[in-house]
Protein backbone atom coordinates (compact mmCIF):
# COMPACT_ATOMS: atom_id res chain seq x y z
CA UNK A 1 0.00 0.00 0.00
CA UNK A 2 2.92 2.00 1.04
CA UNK A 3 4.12 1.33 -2.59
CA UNK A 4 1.70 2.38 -4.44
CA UNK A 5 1.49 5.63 -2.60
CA UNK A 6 4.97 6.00 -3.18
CA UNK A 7 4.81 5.21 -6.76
CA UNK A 8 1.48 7.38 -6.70
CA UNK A 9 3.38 10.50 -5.42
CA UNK A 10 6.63 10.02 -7.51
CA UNK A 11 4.16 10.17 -10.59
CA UNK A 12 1.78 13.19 -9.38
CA UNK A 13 5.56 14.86 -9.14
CA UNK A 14 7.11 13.53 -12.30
CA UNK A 15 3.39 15.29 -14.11
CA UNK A 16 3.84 18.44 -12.20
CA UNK A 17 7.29 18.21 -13.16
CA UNK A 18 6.65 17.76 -16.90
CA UNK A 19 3.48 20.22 -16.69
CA UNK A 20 6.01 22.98 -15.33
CA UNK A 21 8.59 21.84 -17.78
CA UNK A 22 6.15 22.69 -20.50
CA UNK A 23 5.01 26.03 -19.41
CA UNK A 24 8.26 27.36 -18.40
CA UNK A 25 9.74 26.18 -21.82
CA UNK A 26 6.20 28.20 -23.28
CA UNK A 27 7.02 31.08 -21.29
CA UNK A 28 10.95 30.62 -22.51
CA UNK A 29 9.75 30.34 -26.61
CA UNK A 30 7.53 33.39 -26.01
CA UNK A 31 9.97 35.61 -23.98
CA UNK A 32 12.79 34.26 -26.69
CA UNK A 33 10.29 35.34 -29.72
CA UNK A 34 8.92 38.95 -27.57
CA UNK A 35 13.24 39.50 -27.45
CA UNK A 36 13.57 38.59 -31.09
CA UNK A 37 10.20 40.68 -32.31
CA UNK A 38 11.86 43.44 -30.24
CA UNK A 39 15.02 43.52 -31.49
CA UNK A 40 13.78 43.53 -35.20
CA UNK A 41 11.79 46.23 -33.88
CA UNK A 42 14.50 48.11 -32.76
CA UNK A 43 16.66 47.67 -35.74
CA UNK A 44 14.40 48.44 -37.62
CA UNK A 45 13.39 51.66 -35.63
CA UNK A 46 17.28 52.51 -35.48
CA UNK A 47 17.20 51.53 -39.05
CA UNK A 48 14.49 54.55 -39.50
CA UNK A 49 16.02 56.82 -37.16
CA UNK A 50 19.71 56.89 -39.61
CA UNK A 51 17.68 57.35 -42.23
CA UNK A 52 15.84 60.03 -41.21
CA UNK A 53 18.98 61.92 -39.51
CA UNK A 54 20.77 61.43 -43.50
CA UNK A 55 17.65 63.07 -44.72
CA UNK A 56 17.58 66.10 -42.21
CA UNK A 57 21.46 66.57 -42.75
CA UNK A 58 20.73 66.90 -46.40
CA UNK A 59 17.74 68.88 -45.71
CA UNK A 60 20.23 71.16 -43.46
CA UNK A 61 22.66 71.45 -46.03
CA UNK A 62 19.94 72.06 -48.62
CA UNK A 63 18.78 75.18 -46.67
CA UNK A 64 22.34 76.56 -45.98
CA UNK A 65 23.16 76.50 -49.25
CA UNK A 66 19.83 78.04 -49.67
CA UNK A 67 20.50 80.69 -47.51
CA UNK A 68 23.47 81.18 -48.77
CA UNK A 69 21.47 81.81 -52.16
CA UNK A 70 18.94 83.77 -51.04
CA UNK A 71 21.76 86.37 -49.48
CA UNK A 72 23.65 86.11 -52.61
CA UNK A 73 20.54 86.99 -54.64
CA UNK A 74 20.00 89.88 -52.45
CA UNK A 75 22.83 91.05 -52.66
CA UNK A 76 22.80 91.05 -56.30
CA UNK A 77 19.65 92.87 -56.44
CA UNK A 78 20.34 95.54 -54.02
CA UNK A 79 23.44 96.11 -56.09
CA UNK A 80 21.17 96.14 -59.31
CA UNK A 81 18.68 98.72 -57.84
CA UNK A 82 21.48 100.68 -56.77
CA UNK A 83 23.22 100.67 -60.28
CA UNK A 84 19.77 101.35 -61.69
CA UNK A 85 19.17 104.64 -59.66
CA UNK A 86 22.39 105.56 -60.68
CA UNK A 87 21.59 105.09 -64.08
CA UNK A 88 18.35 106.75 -63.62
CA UNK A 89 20.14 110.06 -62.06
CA UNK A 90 23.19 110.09 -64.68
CA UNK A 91 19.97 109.89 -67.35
CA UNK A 92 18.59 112.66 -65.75
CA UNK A 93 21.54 114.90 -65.72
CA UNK A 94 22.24 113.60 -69.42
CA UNK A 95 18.68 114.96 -70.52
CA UNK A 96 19.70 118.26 -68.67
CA UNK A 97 22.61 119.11 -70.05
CA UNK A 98 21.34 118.25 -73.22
CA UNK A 99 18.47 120.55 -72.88
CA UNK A 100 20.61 123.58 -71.87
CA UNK A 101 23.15 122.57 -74.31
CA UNK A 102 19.81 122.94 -77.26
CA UNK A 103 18.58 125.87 -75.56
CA UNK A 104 22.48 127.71 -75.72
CA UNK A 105 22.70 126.82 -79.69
CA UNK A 106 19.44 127.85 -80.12
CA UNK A 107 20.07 131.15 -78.64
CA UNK A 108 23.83 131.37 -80.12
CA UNK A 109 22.25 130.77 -83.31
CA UNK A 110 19.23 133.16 -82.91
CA UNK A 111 22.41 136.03 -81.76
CA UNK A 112 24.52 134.76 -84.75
CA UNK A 113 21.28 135.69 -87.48
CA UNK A 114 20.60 138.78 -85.74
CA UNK A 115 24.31 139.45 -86.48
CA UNK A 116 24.38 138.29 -89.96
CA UNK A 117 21.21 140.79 -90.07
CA UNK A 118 23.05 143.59 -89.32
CA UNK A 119 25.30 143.05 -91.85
CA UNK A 120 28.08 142.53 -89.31
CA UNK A 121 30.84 139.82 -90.41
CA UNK A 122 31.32 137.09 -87.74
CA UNK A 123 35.14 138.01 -87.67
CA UNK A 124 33.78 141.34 -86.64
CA UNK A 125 31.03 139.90 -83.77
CA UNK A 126 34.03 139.85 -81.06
CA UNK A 127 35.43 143.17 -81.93
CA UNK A 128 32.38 144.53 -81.51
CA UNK A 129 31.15 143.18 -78.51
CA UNK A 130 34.28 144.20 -76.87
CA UNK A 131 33.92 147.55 -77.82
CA UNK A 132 30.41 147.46 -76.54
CA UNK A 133 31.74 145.97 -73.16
CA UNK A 134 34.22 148.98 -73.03
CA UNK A 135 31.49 151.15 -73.56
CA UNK A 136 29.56 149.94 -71.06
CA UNK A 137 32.23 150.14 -68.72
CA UNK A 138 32.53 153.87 -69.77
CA UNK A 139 29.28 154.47 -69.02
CA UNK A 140 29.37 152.93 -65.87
CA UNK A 141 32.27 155.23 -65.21
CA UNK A 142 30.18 158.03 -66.27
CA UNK A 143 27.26 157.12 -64.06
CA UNK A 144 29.39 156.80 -61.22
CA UNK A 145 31.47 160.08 -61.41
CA UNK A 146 27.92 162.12 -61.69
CA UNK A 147 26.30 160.38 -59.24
CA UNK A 148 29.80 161.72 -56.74
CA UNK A 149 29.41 165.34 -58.71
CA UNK A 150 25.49 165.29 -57.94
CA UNK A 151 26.07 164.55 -54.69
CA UNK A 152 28.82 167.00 -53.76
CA UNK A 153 26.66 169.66 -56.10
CA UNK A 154 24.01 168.85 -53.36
CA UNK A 155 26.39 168.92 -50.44
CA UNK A 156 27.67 172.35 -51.67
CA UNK A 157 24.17 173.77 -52.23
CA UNK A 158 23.19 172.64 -48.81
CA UNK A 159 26.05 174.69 -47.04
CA UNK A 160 25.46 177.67 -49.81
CA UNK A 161 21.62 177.61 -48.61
CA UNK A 162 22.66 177.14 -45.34
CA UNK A 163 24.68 180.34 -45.16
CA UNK A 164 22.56 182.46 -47.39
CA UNK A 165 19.16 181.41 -46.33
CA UNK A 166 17.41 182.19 -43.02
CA UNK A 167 15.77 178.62 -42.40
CA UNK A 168 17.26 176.40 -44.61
CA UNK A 169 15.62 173.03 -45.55
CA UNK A 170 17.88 170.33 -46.55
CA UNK A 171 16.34 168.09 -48.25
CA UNK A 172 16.49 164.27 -48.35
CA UNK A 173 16.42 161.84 -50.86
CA UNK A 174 12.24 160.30 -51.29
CA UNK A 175 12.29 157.10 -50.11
CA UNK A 176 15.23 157.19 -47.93
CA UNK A 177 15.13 154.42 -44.94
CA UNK A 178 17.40 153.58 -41.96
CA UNK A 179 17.46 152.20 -38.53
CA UNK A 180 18.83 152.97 -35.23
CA UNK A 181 22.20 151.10 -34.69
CA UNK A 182 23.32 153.25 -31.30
CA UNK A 183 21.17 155.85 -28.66
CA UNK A 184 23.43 157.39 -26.04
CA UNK A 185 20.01 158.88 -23.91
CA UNK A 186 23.07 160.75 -22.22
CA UNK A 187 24.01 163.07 -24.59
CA UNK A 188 20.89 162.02 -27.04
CA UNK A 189 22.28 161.55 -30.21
CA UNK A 190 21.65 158.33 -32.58
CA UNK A 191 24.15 156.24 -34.86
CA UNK A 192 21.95 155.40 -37.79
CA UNK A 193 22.94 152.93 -40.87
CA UNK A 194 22.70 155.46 -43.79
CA UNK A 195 25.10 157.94 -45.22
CA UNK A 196 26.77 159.70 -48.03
CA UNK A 197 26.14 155.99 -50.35
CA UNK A 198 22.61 156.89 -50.03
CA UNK A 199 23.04 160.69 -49.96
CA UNK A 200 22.65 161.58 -46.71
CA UNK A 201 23.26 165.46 -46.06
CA UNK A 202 24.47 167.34 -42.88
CA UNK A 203 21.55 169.13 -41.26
CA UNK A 204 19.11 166.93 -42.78
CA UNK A 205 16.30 165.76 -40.47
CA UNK A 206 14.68 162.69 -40.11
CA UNK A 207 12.04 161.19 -38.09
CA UNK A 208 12.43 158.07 -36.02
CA UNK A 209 9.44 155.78 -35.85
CA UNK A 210 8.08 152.67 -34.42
CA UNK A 211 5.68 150.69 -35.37
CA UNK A 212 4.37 153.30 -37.32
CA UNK A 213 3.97 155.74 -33.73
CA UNK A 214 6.57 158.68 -33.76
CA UNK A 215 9.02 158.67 -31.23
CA UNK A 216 11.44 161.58 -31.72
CA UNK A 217 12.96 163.59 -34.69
CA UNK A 218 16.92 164.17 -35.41
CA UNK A 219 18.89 166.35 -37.32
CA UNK A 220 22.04 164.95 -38.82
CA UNK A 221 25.17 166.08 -37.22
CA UNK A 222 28.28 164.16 -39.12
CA UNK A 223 28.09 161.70 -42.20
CA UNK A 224 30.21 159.12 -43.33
CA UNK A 225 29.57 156.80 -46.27
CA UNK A 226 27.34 154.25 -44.36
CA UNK A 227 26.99 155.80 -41.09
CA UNK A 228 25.61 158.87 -39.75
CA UNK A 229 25.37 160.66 -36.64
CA UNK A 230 22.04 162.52 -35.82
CA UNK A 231 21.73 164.92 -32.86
CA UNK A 232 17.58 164.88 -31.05
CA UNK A 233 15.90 168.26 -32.13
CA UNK A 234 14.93 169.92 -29.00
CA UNK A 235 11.19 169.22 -27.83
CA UNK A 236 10.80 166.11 -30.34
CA UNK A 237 11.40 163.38 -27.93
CA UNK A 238 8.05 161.76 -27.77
CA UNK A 239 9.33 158.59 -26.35
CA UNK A 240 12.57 155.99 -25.49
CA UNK A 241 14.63 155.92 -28.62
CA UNK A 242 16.04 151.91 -29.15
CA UNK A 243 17.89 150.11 -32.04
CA UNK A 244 16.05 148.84 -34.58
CA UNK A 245 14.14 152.32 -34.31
CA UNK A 246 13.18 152.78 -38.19
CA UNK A 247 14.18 156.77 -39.60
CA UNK A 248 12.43 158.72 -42.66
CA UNK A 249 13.15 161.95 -43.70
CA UNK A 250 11.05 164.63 -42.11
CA UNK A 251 10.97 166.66 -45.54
C-alpha cells in the first residue's frame, strides 16, 4: 500500500514536473520570440532613425546652401537697384545738359542771325562786342562820377543855402530808410545805418518811428559813407529811442 502511494506520489511529481517543464519552456519560446520581435523592432526603428537623420542633414545642407542663395541673390539685387538709380540720375543729368546745351545753340544761333542781319561779319562779332563791353564800362564810369558830382553839387548847395538862407531846408532823398544802430540817452544823439552811399546830407532831419507811432525827430550832425550821426531836435522826444528804431526823412 505504502508502494503504491509512493509510486502514486513520484508520478503526481514527475506530471507536475513535466506540466512545469512545458510552461516554463512556453514562457521561454515566447519571452525568446517577444526578445527577437523586439530587437527587429529596434533595428528596424534605429534603421528609420539613420535614415531620417541622413535626410535632415541633407535637408540642413539644402537650406544653408539656400541661404546662402537667397543672401547672394540679395545682394545682387540691391546692387542692381542701386546701379539702376544711378543710371536713372546720370539719365537725368544727361537729358539736362542736353536741354541747356539745345537751348544755348538755339540762342547762339538766334544772336549769330541777328548778327548776320546787321550786316556785321562774324570776324567782326568779337570786336564789336568788346567795344560794346568797353562802352559799357565807360558808361558805368560816367554814371558813377555824376552820381559823386550830384552829390557834392548837393552837399555844396546845402552849405550855400545854409549860409545864405534864413531857415534852410535840406532836403532828403524820397524814399530814404534807416534804422537805429546806437542811442546814447546821455548826450541824445543816434548812430543810424545810412550815409553819403545813399546821400545823406548834414543838417538833414529825419524822423524816427516805431511801429508806425513817432518817437522823436533828429537832425544829422556828421556823415560818413554808411553811417551817420544825428543829434535829437529839441522838444521832439516823444518817447525811449532803441535800435532797430526805423528813420524817414522829415521833408
Amino acid at each position: 500500500m505504502i508502494r503504491i502511494c509512493l509510486i502514486v506520489a513520484i508520478v503526481a511529481g514527475l506530471a507536475v514536473a513535466v506540466v512545469n517543464f512545458v510552461q516554463v519552456k512556453e514562457v521561454i519560446t515566447t519571452t525568446r520570440k517577444d526578445r527577437d520581435d523586439n530587437k527587429a523592432g529596434w533595428e528596424k526603428e534605429t534603421a528609420t532613425l539613420n535614415t531620417t537623420k541622413k535626410k535632415l542633414a541633407g535637408t540642413e545642407a539644402e537650406l544653408a546652401t539656400t541661404k546662402t542663395t537667397l543672401k547672394t541673390t540679395e545682394e545682387a539685387r540691391d546692387t542692381a537697384l542701386n546701379d539702376a538709380e544711378t543710371s536713372r540720375k546720370k539719365a537725368a543729368d544727361l537729358d539736362e545738359k542736353l536741354k541747356k546745351t539745345t537751348a544755348d545753340r538755339d540762342s547762339a544761333q538766334a544772336d549769330l542771325a541777328a548778327w548776320k542781319a546787321l550786316g556785321i561779319p562774324v570776324e567782326q562779332i568779337k570786336v564789336v562786342i568788346a567795344d560794346l563791353k568797353e562802352a559799357q564800362k565807360t558808361m558805368e564810369a560816367q554814371k558813377e562820377e555824376n552820381k559823386i558830382l550830384l552829390g557834392k553839387n548837393r552837399k555844396l548847395q546845402n552849405e550855400l543855402d545854409y549860409y545864405t538862407k534864413e531857415d534852410p531846408k535840406v532836403q532828403l532823398p524820397e524814399g530814404l530808410k534807416g534804422k537805429v544802430l546806437v542811442f546814447d540817452p546821455k548826450w541824445e544823439f543816434v548812430v543810424l545805418d545810412i550815409g553819403s552811399n545813399q546821400e545823406v546830407l548834414e543838417r538833414g532831419e529825419l524822423l524816427i518811428n516805431r511801429n508806425s507811432q513817432l518817437v522823436a525827430k533828429v537832425r544829422v550832425l556828421q556823415v560818413d559813407k554808411d553811417r551817420c550821426i544825428a543829434n535829437v531836435v529839441p522838444g521832439w522826444k516823444l518817447g525811449e529811442i532803441i535800435e532797430g528804431d526805423s528813420a524817414i526823412p522829415a521833408f
